[in-house]
C-alpha atoms as a PDB file:
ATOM      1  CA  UNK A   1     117.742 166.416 142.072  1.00  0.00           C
ATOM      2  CA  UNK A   2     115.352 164.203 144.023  1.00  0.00           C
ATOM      3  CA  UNK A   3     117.158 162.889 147.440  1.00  0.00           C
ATOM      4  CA  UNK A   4     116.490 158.812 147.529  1.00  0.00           C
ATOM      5  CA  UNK A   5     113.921 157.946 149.950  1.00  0.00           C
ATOM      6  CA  UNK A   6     114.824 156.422 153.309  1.00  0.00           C
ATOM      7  CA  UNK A   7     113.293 153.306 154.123  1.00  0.00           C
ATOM      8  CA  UNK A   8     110.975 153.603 157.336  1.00  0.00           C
ATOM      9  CA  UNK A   9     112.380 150.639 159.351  1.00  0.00           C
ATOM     10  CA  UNK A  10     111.756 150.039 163.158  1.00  0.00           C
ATOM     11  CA  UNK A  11     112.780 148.989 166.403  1.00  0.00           C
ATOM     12  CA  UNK A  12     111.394 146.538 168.654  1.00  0.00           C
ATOM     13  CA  UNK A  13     109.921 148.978 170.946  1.00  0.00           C
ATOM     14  CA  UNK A  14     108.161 151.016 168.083  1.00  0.00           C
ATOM     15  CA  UNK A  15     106.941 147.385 167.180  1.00  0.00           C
ATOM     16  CA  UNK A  16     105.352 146.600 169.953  1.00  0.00           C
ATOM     17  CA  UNK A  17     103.871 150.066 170.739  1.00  0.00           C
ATOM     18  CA  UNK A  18     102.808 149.588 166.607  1.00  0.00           C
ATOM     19  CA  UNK A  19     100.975 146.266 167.178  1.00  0.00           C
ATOM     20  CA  UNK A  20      99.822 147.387 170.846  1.00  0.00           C
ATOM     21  CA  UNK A  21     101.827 144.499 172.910  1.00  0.00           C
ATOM     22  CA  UNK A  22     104.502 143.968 175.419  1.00  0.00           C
ATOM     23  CA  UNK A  23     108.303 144.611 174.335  1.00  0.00           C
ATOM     24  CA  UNK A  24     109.086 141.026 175.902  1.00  0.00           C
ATOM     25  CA  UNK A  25     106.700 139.217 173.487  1.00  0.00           C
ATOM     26  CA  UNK A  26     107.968 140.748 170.455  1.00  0.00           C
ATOM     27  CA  UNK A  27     111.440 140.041 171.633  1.00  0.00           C
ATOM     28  CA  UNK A  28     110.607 136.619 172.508  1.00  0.00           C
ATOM     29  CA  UNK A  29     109.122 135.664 168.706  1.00  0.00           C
ATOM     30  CA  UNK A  30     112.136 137.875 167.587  1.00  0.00           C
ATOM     31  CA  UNK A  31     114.778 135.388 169.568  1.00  0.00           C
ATOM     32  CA  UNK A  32     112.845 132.144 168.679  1.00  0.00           C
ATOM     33  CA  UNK A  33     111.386 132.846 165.292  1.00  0.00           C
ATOM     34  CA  UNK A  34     114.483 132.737 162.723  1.00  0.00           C
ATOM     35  CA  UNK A  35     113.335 133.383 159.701  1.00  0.00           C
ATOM     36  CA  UNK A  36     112.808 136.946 161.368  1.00  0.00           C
ATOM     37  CA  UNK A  37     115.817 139.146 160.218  1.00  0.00           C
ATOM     38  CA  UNK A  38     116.837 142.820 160.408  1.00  0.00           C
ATOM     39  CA  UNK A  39     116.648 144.326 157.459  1.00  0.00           C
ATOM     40  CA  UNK A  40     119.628 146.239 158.786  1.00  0.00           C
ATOM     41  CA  UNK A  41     121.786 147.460 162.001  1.00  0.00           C
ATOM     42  CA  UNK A  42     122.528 150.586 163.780  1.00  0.00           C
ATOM     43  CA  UNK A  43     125.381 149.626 166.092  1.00  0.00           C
ATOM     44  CA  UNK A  44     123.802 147.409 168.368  1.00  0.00           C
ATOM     45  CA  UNK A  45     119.937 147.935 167.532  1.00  0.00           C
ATOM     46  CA  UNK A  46     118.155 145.779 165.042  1.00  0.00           C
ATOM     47  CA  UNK A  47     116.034 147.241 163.060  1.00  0.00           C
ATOM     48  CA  UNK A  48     112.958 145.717 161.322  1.00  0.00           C
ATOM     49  CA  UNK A  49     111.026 146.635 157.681  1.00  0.00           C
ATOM     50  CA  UNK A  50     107.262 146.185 157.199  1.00  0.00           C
ATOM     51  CA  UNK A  51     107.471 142.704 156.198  1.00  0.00           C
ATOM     52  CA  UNK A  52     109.257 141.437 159.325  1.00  0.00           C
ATOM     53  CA  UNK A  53     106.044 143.353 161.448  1.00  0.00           C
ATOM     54  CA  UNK A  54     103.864 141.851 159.350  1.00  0.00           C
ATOM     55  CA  UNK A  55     105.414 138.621 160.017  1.00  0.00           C
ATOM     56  CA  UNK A  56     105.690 139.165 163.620  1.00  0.00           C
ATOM     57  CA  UNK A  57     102.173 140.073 163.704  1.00  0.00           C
ATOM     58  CA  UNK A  58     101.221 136.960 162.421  1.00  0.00           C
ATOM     59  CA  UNK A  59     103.098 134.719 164.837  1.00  0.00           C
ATOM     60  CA  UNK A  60     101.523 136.891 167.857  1.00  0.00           C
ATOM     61  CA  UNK A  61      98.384 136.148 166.321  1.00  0.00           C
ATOM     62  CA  UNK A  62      99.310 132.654 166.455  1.00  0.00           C
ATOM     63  CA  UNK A  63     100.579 131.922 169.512  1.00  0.00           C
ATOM     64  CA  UNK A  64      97.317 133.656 170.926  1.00  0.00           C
ATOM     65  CA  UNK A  65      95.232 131.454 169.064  1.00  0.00           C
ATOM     66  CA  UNK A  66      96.917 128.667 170.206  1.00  0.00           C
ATOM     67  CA  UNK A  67      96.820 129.882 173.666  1.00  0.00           C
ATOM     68  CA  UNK A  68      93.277 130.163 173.442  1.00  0.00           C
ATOM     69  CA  UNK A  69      92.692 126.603 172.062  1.00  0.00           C
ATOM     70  CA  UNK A  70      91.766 127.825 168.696  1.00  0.00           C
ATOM     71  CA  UNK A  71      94.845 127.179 166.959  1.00  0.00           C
ATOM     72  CA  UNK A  72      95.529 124.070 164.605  1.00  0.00           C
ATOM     73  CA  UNK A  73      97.319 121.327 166.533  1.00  0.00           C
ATOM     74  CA  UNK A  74      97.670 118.453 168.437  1.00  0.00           C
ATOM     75  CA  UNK A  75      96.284 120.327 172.026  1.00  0.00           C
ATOM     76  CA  UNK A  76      92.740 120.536 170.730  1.00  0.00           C
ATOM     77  CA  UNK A  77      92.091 117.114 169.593  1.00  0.00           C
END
């Protein structure tokens, strides 16, 4: 009898070592970004699936483009 496979889900430390960043910056588009959720809890520690790092990912990328005046917006016009 196969044993069901358990789903490889991470921290936000293991993200940000994962997408080679600070802890603070994932925490901050973690805190601000609400369509963000854990896909489940251990006690007090969220825990994130691949499509939450992807999406996390994604904003970092953003907010670096924006930073760097390469984003789509208002700043650059």
């Amino acid at each position: 009898m196969r044993t069901p496979a358990v789903p490889n889900l991470l921290t936000p430390g293991r993200i940000a070592d994962q997408l080679g960043v600070s802890l603070p910056r994932v925490l901050y588009v973690l805190a601000t970004r609400r369509h963000i959720q854990p896909a489940a809890r251990a006690g007090t520690l969220r825990l994130y699936d691949r499509k939450a790092v992807a999406m996390v990912r994604h904003e970092l990328n953003a907010m670096d483009a924006r930073r760097s005046g390469n984003g789509k917006g208002s700043q650059g016009q």
